[in-house]
C-alpha atoms as a PDB file:
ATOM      1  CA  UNK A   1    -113.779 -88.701 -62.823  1.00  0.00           C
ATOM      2  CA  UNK A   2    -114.568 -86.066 -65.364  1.00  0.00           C
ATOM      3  CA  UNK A   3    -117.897 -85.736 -64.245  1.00  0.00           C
ATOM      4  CA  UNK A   4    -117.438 -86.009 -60.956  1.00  0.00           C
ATOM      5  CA  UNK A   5    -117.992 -82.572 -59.272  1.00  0.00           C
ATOM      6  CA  UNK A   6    -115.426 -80.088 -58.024  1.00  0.00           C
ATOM      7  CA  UNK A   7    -116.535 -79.993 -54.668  1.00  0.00           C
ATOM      8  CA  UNK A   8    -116.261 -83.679 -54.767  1.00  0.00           C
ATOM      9  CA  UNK A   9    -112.327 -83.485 -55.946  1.00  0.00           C
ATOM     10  CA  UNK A  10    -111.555 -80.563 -53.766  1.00  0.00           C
ATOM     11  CA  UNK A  11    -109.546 -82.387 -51.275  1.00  0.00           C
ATOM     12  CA  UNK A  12    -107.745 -85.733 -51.957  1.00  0.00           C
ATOM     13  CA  UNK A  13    -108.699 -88.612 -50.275  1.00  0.00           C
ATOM     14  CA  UNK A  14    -105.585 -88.290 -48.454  1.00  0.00           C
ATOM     15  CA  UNK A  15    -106.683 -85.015 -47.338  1.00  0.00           C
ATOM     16  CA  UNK A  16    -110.213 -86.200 -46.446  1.00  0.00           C
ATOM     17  CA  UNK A  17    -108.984 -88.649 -44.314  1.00  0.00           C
ATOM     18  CA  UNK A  18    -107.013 -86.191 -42.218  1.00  0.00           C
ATOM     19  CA  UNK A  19    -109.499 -83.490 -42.199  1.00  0.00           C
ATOM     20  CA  UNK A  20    -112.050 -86.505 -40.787  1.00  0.00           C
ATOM     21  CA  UNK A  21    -108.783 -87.620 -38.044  1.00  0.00           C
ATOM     22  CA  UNK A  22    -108.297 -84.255 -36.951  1.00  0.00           C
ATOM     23  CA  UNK A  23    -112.227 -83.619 -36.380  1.00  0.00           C
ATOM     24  CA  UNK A  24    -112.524 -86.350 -34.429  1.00  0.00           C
ATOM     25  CA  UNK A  25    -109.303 -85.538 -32.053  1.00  0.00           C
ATOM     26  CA  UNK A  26    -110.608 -82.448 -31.602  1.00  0.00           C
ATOM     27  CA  UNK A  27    -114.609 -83.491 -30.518  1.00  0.00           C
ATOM     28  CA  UNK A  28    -112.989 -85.931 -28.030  1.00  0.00           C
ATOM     29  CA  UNK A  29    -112.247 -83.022 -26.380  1.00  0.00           C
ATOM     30  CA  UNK A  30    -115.427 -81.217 -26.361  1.00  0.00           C
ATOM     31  CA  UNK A  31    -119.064 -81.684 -26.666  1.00  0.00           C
ATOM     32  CA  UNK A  32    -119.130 -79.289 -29.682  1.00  0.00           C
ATOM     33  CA  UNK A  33    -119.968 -80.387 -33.024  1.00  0.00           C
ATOM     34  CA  UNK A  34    -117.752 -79.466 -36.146  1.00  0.00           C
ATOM     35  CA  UNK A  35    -118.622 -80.594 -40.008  1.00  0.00           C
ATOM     36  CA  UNK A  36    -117.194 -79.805 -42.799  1.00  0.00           C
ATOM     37  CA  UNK A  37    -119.194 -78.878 -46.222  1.00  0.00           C
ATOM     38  CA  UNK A  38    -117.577 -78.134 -50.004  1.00  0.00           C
ATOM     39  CA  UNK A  39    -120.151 -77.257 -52.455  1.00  0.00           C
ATOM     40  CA  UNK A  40    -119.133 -76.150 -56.265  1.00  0.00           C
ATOM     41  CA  UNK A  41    -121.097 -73.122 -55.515  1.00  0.00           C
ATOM     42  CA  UNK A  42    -123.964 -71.508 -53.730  1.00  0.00           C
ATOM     43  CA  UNK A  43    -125.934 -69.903 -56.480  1.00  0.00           C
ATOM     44  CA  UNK A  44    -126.107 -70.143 -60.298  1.00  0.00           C
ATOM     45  CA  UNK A  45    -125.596 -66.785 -60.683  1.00  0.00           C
ATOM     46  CA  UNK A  46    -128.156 -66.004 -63.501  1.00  0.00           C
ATOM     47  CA  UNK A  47    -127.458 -62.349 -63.828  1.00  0.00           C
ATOM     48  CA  UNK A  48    -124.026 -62.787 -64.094  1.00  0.00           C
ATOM     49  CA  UNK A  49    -124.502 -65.320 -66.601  1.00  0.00           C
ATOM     50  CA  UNK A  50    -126.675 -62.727 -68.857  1.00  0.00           C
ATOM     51  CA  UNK A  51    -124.136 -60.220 -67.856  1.00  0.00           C
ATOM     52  CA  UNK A  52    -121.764 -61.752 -69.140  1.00  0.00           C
ATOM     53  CA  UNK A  53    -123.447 -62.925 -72.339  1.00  0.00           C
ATOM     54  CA  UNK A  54    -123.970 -59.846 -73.462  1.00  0.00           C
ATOM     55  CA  UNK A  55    -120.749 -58.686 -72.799  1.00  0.00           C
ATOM     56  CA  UNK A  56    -118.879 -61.155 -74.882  1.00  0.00           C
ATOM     57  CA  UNK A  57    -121.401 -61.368 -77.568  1.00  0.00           C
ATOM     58  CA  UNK A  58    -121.323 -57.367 -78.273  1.00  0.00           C
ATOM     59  CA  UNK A  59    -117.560 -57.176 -78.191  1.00  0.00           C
ATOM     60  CA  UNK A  60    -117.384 -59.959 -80.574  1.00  0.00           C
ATOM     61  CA  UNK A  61    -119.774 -58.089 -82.781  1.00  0.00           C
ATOM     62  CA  UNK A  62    -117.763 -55.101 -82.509  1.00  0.00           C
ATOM     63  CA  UNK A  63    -115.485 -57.120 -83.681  1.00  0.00           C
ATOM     64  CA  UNK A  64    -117.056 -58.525 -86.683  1.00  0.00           C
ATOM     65  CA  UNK A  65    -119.378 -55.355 -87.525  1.00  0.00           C
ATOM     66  CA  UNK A  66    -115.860 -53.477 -87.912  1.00  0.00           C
ATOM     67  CA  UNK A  67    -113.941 -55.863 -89.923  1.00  0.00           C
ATOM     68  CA  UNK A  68    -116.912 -56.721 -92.593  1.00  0.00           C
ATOM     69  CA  UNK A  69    -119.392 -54.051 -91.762  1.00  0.00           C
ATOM     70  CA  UNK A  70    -118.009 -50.624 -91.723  1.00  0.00           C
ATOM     71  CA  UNK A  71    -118.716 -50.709 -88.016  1.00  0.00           C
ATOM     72  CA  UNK A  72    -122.128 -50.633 -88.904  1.00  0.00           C
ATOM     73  CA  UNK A  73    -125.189 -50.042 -86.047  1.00  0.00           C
ATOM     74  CA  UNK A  74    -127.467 -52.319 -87.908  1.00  0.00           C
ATOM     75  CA  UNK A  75    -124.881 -54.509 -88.471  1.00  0.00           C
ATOM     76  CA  UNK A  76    -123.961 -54.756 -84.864  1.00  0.00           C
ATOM     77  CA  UNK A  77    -127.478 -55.224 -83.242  1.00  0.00           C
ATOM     78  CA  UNK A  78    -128.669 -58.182 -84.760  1.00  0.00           C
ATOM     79  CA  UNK A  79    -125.421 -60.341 -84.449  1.00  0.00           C
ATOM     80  CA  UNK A  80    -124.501 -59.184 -80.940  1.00  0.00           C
ATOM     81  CA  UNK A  81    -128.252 -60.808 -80.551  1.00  0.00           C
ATOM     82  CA  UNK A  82    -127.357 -63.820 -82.336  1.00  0.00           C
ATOM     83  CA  UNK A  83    -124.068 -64.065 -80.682  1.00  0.00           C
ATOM     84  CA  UNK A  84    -125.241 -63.916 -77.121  1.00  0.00           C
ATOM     85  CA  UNK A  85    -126.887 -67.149 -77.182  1.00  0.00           C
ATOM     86  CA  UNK A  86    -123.628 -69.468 -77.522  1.00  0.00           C
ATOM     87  CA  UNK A  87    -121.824 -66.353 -75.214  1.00  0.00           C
ATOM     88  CA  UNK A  88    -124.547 -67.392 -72.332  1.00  0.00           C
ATOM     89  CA  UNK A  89    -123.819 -70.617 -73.212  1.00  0.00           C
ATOM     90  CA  UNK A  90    -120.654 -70.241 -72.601  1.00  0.00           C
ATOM     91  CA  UNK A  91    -120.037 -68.771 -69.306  1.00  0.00           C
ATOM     92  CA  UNK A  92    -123.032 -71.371 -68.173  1.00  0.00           C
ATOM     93  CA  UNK A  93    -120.751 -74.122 -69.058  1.00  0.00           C
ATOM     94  CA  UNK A  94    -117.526 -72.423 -67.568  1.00  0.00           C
ATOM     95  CA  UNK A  95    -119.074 -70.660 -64.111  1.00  0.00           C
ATOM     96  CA  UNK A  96    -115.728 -69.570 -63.485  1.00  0.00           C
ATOM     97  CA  UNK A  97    -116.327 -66.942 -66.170  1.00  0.00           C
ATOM     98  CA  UNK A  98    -118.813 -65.484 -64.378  1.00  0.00           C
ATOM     99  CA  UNK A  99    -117.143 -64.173 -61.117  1.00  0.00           C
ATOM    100  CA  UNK A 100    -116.001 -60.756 -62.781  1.00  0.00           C
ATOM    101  CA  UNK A 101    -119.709 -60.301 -63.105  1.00  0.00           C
ATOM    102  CA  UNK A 102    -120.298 -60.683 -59.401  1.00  0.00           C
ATOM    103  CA  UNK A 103    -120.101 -58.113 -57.257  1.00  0.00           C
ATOM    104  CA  UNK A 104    -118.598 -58.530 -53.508  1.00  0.00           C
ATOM    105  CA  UNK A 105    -121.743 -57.902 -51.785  1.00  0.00           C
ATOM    106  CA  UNK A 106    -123.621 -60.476 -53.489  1.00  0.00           C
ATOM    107  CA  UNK A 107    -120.815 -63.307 -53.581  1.00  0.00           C
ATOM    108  CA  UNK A 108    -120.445 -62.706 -49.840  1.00  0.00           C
ATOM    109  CA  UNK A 109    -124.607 -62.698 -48.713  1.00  0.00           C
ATOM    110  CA  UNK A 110    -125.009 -65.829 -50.926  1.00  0.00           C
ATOM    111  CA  UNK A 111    -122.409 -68.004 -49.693  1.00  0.00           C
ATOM    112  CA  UNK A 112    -123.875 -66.991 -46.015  1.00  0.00           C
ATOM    113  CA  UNK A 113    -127.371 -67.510 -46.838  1.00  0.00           C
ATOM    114  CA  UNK A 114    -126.025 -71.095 -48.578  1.00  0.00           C
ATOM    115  CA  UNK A 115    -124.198 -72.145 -45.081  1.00  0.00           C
ATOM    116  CA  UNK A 116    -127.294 -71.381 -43.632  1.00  0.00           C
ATOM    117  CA  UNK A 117    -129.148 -73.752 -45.338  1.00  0.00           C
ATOM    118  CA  UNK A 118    -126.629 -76.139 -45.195  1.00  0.00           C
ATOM    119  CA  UNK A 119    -126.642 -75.538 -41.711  1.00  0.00           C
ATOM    120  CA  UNK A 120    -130.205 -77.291 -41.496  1.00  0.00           C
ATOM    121  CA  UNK A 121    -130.379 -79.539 -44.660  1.00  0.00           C
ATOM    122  CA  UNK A 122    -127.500 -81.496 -43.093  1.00  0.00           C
ATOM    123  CA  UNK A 123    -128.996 -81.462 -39.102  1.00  0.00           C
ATOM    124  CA  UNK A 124    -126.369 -79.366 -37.079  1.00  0.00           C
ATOM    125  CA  UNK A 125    -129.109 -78.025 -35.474  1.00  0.00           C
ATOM    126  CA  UNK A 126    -129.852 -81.270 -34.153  1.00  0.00           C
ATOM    127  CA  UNK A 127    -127.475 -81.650 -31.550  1.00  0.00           C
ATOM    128  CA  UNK A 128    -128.910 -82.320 -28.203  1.00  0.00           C
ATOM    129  CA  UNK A 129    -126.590 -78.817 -26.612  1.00  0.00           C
ATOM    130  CA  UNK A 130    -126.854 -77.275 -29.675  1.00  0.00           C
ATOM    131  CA  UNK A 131    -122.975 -76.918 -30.224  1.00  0.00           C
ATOM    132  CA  UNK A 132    -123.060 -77.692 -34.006  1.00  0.00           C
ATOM    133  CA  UNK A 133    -120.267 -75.704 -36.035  1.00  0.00           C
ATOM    134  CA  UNK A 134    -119.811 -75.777 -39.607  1.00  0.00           C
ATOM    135  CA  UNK A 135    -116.711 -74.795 -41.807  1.00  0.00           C
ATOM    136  CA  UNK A 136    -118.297 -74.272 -45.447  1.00  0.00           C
ATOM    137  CA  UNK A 137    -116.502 -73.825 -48.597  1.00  0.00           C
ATOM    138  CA  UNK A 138    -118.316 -72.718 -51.481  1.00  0.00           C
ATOM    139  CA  UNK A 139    -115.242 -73.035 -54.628  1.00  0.00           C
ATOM    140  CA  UNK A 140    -116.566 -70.623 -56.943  1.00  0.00           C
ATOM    141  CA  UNK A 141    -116.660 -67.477 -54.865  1.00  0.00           C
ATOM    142  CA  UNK A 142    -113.417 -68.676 -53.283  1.00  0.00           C
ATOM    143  CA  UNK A 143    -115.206 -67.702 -49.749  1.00  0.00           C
ATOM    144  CA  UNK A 144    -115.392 -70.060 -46.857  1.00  0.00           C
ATOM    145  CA  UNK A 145    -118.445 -69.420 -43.723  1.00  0.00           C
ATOM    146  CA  UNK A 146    -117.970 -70.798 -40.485  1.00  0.00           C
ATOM    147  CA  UNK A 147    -121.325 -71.161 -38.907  1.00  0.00           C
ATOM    148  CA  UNK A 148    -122.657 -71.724 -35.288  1.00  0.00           C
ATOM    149  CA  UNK A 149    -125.835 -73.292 -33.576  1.00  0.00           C
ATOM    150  CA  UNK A 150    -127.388 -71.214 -30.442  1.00  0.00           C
ATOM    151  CA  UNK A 151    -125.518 -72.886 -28.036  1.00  0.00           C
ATOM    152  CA  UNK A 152    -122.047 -71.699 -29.563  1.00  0.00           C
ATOM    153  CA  UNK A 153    -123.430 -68.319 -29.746  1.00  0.00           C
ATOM    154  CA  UNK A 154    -123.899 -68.437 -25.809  1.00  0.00           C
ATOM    155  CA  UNK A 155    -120.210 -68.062 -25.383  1.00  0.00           C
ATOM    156  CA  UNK A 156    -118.303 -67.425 -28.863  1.00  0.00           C
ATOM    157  CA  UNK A 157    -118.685 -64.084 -31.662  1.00  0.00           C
ATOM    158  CA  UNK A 158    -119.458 -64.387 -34.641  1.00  0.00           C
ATOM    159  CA  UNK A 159    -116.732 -62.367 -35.611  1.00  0.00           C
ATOM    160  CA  UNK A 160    -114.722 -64.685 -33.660  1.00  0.00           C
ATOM    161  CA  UNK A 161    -115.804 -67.582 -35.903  1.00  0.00           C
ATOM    162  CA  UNK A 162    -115.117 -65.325 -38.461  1.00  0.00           C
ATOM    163  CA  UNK A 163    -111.471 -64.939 -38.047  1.00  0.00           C
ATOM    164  CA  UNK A 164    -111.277 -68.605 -38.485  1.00  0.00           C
ATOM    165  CA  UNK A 165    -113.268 -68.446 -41.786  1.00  0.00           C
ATOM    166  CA  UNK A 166    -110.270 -66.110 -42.593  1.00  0.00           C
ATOM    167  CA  UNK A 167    -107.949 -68.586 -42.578  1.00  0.00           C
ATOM    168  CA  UNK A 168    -108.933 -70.898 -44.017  1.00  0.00           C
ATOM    169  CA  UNK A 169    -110.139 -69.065 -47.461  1.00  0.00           C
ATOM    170  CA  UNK A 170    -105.823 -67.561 -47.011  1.00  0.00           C
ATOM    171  CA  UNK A 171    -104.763 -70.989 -47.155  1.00  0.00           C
ATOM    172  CA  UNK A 172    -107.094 -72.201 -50.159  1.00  0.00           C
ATOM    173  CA  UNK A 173    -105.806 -68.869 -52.499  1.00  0.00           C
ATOM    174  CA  UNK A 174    -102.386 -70.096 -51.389  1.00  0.00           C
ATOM    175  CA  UNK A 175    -103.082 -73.484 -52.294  1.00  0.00           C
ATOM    176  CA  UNK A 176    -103.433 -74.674 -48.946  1.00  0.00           C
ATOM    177  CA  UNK A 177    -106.507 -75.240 -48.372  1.00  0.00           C
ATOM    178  CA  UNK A 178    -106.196 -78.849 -46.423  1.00  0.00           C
ATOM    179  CA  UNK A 179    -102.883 -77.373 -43.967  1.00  0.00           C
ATOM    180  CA  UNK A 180    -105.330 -73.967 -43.426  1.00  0.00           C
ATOM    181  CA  UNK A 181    -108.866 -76.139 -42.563  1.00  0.00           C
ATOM    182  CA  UNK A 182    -106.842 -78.541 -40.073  1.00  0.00           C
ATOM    183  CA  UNK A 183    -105.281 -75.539 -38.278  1.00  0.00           C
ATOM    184  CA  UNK A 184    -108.749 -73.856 -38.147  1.00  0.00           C
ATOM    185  CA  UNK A 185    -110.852 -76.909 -36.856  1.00  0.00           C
ATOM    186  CA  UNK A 186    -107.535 -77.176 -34.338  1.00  0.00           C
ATOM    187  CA  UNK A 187    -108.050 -73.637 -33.584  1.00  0.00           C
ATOM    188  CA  UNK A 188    -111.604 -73.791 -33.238  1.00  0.00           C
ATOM    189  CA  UNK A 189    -111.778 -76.968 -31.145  1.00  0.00           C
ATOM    190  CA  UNK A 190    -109.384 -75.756 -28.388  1.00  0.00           C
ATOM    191  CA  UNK A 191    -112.025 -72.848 -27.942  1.00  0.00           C
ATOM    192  CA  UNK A 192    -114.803 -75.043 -27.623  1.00  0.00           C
ATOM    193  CA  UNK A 193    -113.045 -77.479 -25.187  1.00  0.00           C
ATOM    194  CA  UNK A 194    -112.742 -74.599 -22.899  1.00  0.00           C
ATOM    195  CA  UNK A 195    -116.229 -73.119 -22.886  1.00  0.00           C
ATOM    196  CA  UNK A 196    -117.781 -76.955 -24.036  1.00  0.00           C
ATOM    197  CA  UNK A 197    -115.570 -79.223 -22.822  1.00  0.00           C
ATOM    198  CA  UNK A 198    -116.683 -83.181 -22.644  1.00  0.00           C
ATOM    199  CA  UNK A 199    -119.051 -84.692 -20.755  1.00  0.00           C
ATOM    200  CA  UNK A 200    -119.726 -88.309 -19.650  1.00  0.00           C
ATOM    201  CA  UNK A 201    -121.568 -90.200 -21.950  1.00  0.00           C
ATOM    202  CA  UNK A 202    -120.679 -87.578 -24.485  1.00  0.00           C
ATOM    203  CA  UNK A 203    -121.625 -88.893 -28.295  1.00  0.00           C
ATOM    204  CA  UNK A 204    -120.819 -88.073 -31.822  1.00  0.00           C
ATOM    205  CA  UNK A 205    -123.772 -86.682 -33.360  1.00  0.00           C
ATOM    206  CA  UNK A 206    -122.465 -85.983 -36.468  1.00  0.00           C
ATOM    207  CA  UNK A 207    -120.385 -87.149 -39.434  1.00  0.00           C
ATOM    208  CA  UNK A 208    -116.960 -86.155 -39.332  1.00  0.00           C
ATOM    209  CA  UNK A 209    -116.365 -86.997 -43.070  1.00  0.00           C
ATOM    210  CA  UNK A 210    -116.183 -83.868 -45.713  1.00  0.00           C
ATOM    211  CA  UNK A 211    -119.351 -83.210 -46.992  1.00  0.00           C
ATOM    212  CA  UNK A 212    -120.170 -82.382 -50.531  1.00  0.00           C
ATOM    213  CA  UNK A 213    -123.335 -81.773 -52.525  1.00  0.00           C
END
């Protein structure tokens, strides 16, 4: 379990099981498509991580150079150097460290381009009426995408989608986030079964279990 990844331990199995109930209650009323995908996060963040090496490792120098070095320049250079090795280290091992060292800009274009390519490493583009939809979480960034194939596009916004990414990133900083997902893929389903509603001979093209890197 301690290994086991937080994407993976993001939802109960409890939880899982209704997310996976309520996707399938909703797709029996529409030809649309909806996964669900939790990833730990959708970059490493490298700059943030140097960021925020250096960062720690001078202000622990400061630190030091002031109590035993007369706050000494030449003093302070070489061990903020040596120091920002384990201070890399450090926010490496804890990413959470990292996110003051993220601007919004960045956090929100990398969790999009990440859903994208979700989007296509897991097939929703497959679909034969190309109604795939996917709800993506990324946990770090606390930031959730909801994405659309073509044929979505044909009748729903973006910024309609949008509005139910909205939701459910409100119910996961009000730890929520199972409650806020079901009410979106609810909320999301009723408008595809009134622009896509089912066909005969209808099939489910896609796993309705919570994906997870």
């Amino acid at each position: 379990m301690e290994n086991m990844s937080k994407a993976k331990r993001f939802f109960t199995k409890e939880e899982r099981k209704r997310i996976t109930e309520t996707t399938c209650e909703v797709e029996s009323r529409t030809i649309g498509e909806i996964a669900v995908m939790v990833v730990d996060s959708s970059d490493q963040y490298i700059e943030a991580e140097i960021l925020g090496g250096i960062f720690l490792g001078s202000l622990i120098s400061l630190i030091i150079t002031a109590l035993y070095f007369n706050s000494s320049v030449w003093s302070f250079i070489p061990v903020s150097l040596i120091l920002f090795f384990p201070s890399r280290f450090l926010f490496r091992r804890f990413p959470v460290l990292k996110i003051s060292f993220i601007g919004f800009k960045r956090k929100e274009e990398t969790v999009r381009q990440r859903a994208v390519r979700a989007f296509y490493e897991k097939g929703l583009y497959k679909t034969r009426k190309n109604t795939g939809v996917l709800f993506f979480i990324s946990i770090l960034e606390k930031k959730v995408w909801v994405l659309a194939d073509k044929g979505i596009y044909e009748k729903i916004e973006q910024e309609t989608l949008n509005k139910f990414a909205t939701t459910v990133s409100q119910g996961i900083k009000e730890s929520r986030a199972c409650d806020s997902l079901c009410d979106a893929v609810k909320e999301a389903g009723a408008l595809l079964a009134k622009h896509f509603p089912v066909i005969p001979g209808d099939a489910d093209e896609l796993s309705n279990k919570v994906m997870t890197e």
